[in-house]
C-alpha atoms as a PDB file:
ATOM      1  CA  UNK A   1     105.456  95.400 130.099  1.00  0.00           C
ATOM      2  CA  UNK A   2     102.403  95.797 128.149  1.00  0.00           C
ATOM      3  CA  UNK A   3     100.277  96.022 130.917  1.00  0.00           C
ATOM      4  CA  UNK A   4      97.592  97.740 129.224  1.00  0.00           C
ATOM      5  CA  UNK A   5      97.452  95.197 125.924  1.00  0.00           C
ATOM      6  CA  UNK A   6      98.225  92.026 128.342  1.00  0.00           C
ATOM      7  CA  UNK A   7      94.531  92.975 130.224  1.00  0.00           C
ATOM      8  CA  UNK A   8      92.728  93.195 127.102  1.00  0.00           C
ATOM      9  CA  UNK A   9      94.009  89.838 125.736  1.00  0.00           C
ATOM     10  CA  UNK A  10      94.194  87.804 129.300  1.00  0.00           C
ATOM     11  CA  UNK A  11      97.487  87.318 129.015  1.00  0.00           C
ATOM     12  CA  UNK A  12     100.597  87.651 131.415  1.00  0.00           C
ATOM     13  CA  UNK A  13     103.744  85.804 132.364  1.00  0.00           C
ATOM     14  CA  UNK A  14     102.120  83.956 134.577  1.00  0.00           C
ATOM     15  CA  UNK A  15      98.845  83.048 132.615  1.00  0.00           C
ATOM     16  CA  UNK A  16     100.391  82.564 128.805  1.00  0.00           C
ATOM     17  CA  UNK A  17      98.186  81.921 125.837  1.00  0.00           C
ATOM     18  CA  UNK A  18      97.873  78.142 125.781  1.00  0.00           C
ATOM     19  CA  UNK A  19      96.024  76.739 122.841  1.00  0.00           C
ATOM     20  CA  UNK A  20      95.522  79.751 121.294  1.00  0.00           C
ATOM     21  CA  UNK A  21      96.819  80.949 117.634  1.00  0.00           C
ATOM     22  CA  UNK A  22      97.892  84.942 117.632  1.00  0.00           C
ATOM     23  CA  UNK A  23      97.821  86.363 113.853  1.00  0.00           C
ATOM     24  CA  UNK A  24     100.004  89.715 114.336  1.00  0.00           C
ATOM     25  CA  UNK A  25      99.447  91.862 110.730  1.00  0.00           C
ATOM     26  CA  UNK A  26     101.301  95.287 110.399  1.00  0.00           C
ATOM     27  CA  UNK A  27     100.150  97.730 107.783  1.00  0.00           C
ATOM     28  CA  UNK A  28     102.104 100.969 106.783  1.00  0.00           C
ATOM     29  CA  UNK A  29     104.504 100.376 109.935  1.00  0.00           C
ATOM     30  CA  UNK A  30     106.370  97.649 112.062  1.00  0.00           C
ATOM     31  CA  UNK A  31     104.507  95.495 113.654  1.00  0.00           C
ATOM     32  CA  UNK A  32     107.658  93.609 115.195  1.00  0.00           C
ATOM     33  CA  UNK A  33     107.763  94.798 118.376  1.00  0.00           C
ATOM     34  CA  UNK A  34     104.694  92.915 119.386  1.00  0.00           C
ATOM     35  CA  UNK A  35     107.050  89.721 118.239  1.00  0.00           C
ATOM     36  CA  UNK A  36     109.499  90.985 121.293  1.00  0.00           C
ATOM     37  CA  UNK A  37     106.647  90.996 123.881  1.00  0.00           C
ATOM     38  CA  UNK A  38     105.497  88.002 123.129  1.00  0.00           C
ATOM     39  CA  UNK A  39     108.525  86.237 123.374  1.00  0.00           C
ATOM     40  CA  UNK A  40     110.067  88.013 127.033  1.00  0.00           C
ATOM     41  CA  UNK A  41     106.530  86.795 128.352  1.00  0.00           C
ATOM     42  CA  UNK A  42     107.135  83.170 127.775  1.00  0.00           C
ATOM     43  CA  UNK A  43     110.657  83.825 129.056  1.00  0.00           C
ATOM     44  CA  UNK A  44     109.924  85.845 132.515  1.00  0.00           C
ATOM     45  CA  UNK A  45     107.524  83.418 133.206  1.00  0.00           C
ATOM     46  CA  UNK A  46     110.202  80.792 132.779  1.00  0.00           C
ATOM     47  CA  UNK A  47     108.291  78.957 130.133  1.00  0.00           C
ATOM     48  CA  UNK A  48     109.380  77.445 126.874  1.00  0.00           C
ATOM     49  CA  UNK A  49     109.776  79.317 123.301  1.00  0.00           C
ATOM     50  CA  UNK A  50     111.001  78.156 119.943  1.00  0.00           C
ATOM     51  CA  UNK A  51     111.573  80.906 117.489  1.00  0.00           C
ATOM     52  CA  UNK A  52     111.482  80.617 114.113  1.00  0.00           C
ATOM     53  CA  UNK A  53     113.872  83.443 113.088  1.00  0.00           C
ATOM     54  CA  UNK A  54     113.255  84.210 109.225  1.00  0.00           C
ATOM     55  CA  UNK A  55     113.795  88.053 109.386  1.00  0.00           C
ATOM     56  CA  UNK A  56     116.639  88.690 112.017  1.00  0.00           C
ATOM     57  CA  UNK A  57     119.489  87.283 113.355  1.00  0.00           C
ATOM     58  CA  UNK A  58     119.665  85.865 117.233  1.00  0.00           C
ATOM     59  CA  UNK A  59     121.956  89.181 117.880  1.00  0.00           C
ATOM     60  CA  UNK A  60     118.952  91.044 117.031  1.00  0.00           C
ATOM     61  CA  UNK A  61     116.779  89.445 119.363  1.00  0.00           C
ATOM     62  CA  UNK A  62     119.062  89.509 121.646  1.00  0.00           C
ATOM     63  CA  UNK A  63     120.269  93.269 121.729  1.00  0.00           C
ATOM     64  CA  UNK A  64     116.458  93.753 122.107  1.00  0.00           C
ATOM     65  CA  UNK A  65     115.906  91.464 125.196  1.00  0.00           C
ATOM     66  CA  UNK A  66     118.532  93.656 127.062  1.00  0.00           C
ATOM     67  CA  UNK A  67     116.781  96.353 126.813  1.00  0.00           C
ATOM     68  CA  UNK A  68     113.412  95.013 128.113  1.00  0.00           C
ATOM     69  CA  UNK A  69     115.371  92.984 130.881  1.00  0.00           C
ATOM     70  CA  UNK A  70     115.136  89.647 129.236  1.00  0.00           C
ATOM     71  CA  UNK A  71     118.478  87.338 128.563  1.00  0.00           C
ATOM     72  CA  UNK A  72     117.812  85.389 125.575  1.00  0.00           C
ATOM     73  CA  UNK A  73     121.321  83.924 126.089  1.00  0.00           C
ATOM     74  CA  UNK A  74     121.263  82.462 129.233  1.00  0.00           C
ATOM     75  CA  UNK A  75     117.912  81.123 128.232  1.00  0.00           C
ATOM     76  CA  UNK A  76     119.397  79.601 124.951  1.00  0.00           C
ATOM     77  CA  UNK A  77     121.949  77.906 127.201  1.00  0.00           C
ATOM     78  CA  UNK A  78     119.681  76.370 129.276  1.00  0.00           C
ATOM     79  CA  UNK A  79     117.343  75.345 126.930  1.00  0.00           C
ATOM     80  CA  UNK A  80     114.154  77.471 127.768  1.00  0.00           C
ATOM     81  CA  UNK A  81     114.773  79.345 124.139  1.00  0.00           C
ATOM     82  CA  UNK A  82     115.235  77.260 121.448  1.00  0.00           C
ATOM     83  CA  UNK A  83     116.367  79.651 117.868  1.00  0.00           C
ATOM     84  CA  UNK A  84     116.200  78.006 114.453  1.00  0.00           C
ATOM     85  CA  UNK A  85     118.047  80.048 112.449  1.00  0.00           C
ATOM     86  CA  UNK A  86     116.154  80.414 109.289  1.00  0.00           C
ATOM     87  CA  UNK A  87     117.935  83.703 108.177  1.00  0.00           C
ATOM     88  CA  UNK A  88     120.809  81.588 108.179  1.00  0.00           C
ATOM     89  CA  UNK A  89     119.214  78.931 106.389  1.00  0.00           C
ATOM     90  CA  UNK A  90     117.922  80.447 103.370  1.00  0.00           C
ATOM     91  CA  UNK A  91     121.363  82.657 103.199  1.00  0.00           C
ATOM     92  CA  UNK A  92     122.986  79.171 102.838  1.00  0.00           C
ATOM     93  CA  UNK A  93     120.845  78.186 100.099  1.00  0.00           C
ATOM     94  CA  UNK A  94     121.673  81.026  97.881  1.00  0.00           C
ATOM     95  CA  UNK A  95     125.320  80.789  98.396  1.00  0.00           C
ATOM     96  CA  UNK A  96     125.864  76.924  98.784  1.00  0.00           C
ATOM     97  CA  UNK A  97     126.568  74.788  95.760  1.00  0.00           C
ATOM     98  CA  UNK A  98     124.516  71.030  95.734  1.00  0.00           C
ATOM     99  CA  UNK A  99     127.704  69.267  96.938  1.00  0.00           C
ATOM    100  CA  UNK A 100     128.093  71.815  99.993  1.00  0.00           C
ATOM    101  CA  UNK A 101     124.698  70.015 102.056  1.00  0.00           C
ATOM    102  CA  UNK A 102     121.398  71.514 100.098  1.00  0.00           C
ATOM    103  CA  UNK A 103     120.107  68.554 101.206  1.00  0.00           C
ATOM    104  CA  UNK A 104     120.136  69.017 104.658  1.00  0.00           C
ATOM    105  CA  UNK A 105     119.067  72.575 105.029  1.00  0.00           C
ATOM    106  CA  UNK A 106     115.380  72.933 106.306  1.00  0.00           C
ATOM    107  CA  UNK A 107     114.474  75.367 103.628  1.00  0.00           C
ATOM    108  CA  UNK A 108     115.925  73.406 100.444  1.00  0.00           C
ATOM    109  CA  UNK A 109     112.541  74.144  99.089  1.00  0.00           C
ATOM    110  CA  UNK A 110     113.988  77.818  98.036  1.00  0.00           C
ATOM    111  CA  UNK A 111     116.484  76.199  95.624  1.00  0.00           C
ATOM    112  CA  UNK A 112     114.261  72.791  94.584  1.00  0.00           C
ATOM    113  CA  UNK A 113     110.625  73.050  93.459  1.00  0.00           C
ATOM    114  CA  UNK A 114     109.720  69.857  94.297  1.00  0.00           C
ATOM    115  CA  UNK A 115     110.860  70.309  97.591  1.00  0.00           C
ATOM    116  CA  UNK A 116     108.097  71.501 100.357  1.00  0.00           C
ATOM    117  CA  UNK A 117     108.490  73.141 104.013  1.00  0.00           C
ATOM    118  CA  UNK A 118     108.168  69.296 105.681  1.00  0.00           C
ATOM    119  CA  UNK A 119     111.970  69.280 106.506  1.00  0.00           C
ATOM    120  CA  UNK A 120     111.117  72.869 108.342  1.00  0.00           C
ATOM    121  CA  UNK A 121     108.380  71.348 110.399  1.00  0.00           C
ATOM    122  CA  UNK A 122     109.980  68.274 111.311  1.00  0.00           C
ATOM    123  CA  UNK A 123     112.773  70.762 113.241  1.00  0.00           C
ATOM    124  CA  UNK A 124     110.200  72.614 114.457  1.00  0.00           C
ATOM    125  CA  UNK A 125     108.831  69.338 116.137  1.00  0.00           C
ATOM    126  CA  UNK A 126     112.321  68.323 117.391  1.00  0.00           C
ATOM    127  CA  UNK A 127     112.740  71.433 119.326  1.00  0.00           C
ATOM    128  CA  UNK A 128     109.395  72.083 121.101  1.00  0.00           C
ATOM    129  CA  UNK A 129     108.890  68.302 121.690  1.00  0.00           C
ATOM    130  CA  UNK A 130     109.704  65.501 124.183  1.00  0.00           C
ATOM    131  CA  UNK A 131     111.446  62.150 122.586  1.00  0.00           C
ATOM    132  CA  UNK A 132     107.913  61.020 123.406  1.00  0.00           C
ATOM    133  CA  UNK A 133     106.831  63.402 120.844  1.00  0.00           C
ATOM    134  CA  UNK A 134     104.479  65.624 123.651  1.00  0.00           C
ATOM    135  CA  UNK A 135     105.077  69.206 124.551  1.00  0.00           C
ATOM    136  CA  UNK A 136     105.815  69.518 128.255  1.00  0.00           C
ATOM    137  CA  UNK A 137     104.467  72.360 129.772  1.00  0.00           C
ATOM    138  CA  UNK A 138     103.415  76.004 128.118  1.00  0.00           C
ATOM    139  CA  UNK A 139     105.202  76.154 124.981  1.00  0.00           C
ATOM    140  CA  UNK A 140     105.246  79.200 122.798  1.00  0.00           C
ATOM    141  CA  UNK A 141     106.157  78.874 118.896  1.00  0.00           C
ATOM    142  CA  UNK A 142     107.116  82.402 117.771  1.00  0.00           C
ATOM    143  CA  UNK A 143     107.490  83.235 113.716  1.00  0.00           C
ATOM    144  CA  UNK A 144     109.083  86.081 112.545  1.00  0.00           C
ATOM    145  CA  UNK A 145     107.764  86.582 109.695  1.00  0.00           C
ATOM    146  CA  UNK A 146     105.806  84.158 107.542  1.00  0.00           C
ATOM    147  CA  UNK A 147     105.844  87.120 104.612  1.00  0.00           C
ATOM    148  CA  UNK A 148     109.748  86.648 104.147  1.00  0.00           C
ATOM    149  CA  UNK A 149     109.324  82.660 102.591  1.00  0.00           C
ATOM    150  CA  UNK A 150     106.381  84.531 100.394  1.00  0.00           C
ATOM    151  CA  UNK A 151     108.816  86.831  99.390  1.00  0.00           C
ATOM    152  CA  UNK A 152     111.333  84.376  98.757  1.00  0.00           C
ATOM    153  CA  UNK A 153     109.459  82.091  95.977  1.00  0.00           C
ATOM    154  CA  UNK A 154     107.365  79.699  98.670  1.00  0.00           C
ATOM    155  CA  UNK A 155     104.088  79.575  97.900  1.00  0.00           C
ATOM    156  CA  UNK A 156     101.580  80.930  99.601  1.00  0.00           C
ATOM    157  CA  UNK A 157      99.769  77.171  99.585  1.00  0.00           C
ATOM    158  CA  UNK A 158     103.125  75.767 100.880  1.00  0.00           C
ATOM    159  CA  UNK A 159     103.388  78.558 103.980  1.00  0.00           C
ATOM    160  CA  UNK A 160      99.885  78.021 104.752  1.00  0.00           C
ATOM    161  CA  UNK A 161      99.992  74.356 104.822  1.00  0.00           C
ATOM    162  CA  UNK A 162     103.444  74.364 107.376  1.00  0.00           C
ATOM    163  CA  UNK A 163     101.252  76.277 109.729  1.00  0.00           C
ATOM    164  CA  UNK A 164      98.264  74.006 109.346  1.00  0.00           C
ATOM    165  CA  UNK A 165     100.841  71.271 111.282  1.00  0.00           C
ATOM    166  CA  UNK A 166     102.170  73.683 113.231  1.00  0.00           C
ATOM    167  CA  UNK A 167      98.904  74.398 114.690  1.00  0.00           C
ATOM    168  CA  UNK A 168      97.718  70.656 115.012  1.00  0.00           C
ATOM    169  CA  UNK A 169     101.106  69.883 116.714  1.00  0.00           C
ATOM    170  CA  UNK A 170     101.213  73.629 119.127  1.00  0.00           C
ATOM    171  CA  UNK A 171      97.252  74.183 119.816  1.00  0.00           C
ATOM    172  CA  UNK A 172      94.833  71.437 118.102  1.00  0.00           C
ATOM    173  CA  UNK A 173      92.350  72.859 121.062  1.00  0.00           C
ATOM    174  CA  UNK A 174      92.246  75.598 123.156  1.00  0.00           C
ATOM    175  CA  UNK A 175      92.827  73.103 126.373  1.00  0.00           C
ATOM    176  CA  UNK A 176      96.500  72.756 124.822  1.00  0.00           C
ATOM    177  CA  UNK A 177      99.608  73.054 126.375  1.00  0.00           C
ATOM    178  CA  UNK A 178     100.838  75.052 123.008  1.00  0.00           C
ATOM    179  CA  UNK A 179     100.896  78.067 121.020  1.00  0.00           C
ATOM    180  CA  UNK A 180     101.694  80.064 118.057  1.00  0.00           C
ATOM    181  CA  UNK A 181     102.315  83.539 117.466  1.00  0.00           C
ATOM    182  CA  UNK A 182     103.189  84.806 113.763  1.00  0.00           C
ATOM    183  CA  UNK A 183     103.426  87.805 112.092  1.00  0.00           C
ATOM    184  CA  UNK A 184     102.582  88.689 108.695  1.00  0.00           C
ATOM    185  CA  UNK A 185     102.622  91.737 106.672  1.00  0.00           C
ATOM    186  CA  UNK A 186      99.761  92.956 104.976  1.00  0.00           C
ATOM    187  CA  UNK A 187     100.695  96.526 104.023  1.00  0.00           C
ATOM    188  CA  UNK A 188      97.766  98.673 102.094  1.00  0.00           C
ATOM    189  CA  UNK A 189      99.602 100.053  99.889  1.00  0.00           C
ATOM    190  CA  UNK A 190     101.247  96.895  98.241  1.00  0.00           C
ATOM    191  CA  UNK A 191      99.659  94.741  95.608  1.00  0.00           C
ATOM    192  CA  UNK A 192     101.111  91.634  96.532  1.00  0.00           C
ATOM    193  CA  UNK A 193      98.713  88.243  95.617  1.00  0.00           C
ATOM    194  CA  UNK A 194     100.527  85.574  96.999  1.00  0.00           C
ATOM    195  CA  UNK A 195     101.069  87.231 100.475  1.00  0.00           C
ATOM    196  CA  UNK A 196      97.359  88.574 100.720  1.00  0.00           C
ATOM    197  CA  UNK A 197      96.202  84.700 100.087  1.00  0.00           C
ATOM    198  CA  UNK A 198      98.560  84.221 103.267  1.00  0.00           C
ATOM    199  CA  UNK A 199      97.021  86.600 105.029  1.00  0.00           C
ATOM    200  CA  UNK A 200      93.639  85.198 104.417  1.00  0.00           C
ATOM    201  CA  UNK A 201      95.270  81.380 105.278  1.00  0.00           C
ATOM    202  CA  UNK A 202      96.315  82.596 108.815  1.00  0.00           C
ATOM    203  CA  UNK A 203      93.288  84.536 109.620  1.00  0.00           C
ATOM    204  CA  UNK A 204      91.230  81.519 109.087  1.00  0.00           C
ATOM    205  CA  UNK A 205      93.580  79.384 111.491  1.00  0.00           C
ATOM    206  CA  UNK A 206      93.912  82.988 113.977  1.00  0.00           C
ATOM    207  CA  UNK A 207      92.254  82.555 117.653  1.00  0.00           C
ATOM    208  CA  UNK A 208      93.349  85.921 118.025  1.00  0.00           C
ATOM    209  CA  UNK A 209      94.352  88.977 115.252  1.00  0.00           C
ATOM    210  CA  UNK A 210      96.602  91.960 116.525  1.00  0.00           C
ATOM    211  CA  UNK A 211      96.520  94.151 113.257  1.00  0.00           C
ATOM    212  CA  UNK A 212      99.207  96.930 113.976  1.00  0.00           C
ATOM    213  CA  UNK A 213      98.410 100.028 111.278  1.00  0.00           C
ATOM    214  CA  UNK A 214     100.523 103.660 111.114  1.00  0.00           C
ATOM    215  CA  UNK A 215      98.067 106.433 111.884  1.00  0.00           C
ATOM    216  CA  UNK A 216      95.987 107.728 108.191  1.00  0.00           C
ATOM    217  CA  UNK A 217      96.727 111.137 109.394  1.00  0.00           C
ATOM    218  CA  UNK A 218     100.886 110.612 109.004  1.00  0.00           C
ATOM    219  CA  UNK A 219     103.112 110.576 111.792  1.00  0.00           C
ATOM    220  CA  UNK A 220     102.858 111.985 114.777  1.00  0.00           C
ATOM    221  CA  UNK A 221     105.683 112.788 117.530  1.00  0.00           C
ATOM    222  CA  UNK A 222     103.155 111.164 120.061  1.00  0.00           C
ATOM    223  CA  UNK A 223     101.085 108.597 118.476  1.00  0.00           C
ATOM    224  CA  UNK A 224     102.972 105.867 116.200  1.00  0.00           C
ATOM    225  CA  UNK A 225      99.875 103.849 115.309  1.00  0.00           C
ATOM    226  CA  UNK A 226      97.255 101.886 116.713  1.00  0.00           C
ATOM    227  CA  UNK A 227      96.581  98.097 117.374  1.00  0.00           C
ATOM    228  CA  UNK A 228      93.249  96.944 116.645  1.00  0.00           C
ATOM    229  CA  UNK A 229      92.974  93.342 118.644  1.00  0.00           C
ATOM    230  CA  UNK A 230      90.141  90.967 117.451  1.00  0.00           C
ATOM    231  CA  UNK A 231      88.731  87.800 119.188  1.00  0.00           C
ATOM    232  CA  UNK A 232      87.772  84.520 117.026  1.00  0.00           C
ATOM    233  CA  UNK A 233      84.165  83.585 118.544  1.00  0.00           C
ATOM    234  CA  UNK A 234      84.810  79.490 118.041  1.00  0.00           C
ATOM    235  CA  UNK A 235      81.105  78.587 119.683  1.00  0.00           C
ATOM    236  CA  UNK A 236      79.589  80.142 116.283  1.00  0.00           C
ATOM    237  CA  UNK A 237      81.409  79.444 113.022  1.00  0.00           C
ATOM    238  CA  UNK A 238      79.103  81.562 111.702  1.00  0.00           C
ATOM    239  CA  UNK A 239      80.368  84.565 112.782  1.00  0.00           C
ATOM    240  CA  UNK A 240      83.941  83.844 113.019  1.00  0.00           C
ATOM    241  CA  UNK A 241      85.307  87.094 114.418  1.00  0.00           C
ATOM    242  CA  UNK A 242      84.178  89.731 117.680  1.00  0.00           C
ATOM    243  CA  UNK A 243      84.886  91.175 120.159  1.00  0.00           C
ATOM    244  CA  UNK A 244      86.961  93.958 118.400  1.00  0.00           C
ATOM    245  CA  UNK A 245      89.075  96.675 120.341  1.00  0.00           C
ATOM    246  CA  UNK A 246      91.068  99.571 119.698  1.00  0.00           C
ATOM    247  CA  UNK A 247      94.524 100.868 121.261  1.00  0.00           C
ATOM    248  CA  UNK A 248      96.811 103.332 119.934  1.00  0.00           C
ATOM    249  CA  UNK A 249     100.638 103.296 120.849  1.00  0.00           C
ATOM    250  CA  UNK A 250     103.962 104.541 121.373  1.00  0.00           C
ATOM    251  CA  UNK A 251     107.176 102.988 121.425  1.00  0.00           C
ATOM    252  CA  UNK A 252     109.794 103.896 123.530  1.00  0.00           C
ATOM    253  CA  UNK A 253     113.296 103.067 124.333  1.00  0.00           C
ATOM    254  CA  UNK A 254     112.434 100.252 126.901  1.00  0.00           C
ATOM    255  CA  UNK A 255     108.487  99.807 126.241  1.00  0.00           C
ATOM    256  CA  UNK A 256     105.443 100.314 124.242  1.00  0.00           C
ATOM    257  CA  UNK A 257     102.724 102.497 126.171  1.00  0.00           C
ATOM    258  CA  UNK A 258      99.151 101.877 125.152  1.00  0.00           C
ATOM    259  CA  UNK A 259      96.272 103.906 125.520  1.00  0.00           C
ATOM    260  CA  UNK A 260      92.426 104.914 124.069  1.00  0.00           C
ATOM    261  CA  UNK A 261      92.452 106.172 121.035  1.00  0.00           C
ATOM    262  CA  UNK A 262      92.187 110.421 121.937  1.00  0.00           C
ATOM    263  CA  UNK A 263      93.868 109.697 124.901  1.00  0.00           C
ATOM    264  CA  UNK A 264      97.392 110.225 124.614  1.00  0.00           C
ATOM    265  CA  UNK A 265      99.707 112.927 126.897  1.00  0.00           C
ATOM    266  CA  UNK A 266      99.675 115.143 124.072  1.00  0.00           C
ATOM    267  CA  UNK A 267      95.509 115.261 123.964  1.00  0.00           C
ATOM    268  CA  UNK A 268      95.456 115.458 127.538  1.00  0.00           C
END
């Protein structure tokens, strides 16, 4: 699945992105399914995912698996997947009253100011980590999507610094065991401050940026966008980001094909 992306960024199954920090941004489309490929290559290779599920529910995820092969259920049962339910969570926090548990739910900060996203990373920590406190083995923490707490009333400061402990804890160097893949939305055509100062937060902790945009000549039958995949050069601060390249797409019932831009069946 992906074959032609997976080349570009060195990953596969069997080689998974350890210690490295994957910014996905989608612009004028949906940049989800990306989210989806990232998460049945951790699980066909048999290694460990915790997803942070802020947009969908597990059915979602799950419906979607089947079609790419991938059972997300058996691997919740065994333990491989581990799903925090934050859809759930922040549900509960708009219909709960303070004597129904507000004070247990991970995301009380949507209901108390004073609260912060601690509570949120301290699950986080329980599920990808040994008692010891150390991840064992390849371990992939998987957000979907950091724009939905934005858009719910956290602050872009508060979002930003979760994932500043969720990268120390998943991939403090690129020799670690961990790592993080998030989406965000950054859509052109949408003023939106607080999520455009997240955007700029995750870039600066990004190893690697997948930004997914819908084609600026409409839609097309043939061509649903393109993927524009950018390396962080870390041996030169200086010049924080190279080694750019360009894909465009199309999805399709069971996968999404890649090719050159130009290149696509209906070109040829």
């Amino acid at each position: 699945m992906f074959t032609e992306l997976n080349v570009i960024l060195g990953f596969d199954h069997l080689k998974p992105p350890k210690g490295q920090f994957v910014l996905i941004s989608d612009s004028l489309t949906d940049g989800s399914f990306l989210i989806h490929h990232f998460l049945s290559l951790y699980i066909k290779g048999g290694w460990k995912v915790c997803l942070l599920a802020l947009a969908q529910s597990f059915g979602h995820y799950n419906a979607v698996g089947q079609k790419l092969g991938v059972p997300l259920t058996q691997a919740r049962e065994k333990g491989q997947l581990r799903f925090i339910d934050g859809l759930k969570c922040s549900l509960q926090m708009y219909t709960c009253t303070p004597q129904e548990g507000q004070g247990e739910n991970p995301l009380r900060v949507l209901r108390d100011k004073k609260a912060t996203l601690r509570p949120l990373y301290n699950l986080v920590k329980t599920q990808v980590c040994s008692e010891e406190g150390a991840l064992e083995g390849p371990t992939l923490l998987l957000v979907d999507d950091l724009s939905v707490l934005v858009s719910l009333g956290v602050s872009a400061k508060d979002v930003s610094d979760f994932m500043h402990y969720c990268r120390v804890l998943m991939c403090p160097t690129q020799q670690s065991q961990g790592a993080i893949v998030s989406l965000v939305h950054k859509d052109a055509d949408v003023e939106d401050e607080e999520n455009s100062t997240l955007f700029r937060h995750m870039a600066y902790h990004g190893t690697v940026h997948l930004a997914v945009e819908g084609l600026s000549s409409g839609y097309s039958r043939d061509v649903h966008g393109q993927v524009t995949v950018t390396f962080r050069n870390v041996q030169d601060p200086s010049q924080p980001w190279s080694r750019k390249r360009r894909l465009q797409y199309k999805v399709e019932e069971r996968n999404v094909s890649f090719f050159a831009p130009g290149t696509s069946r209906a070109v040829l």
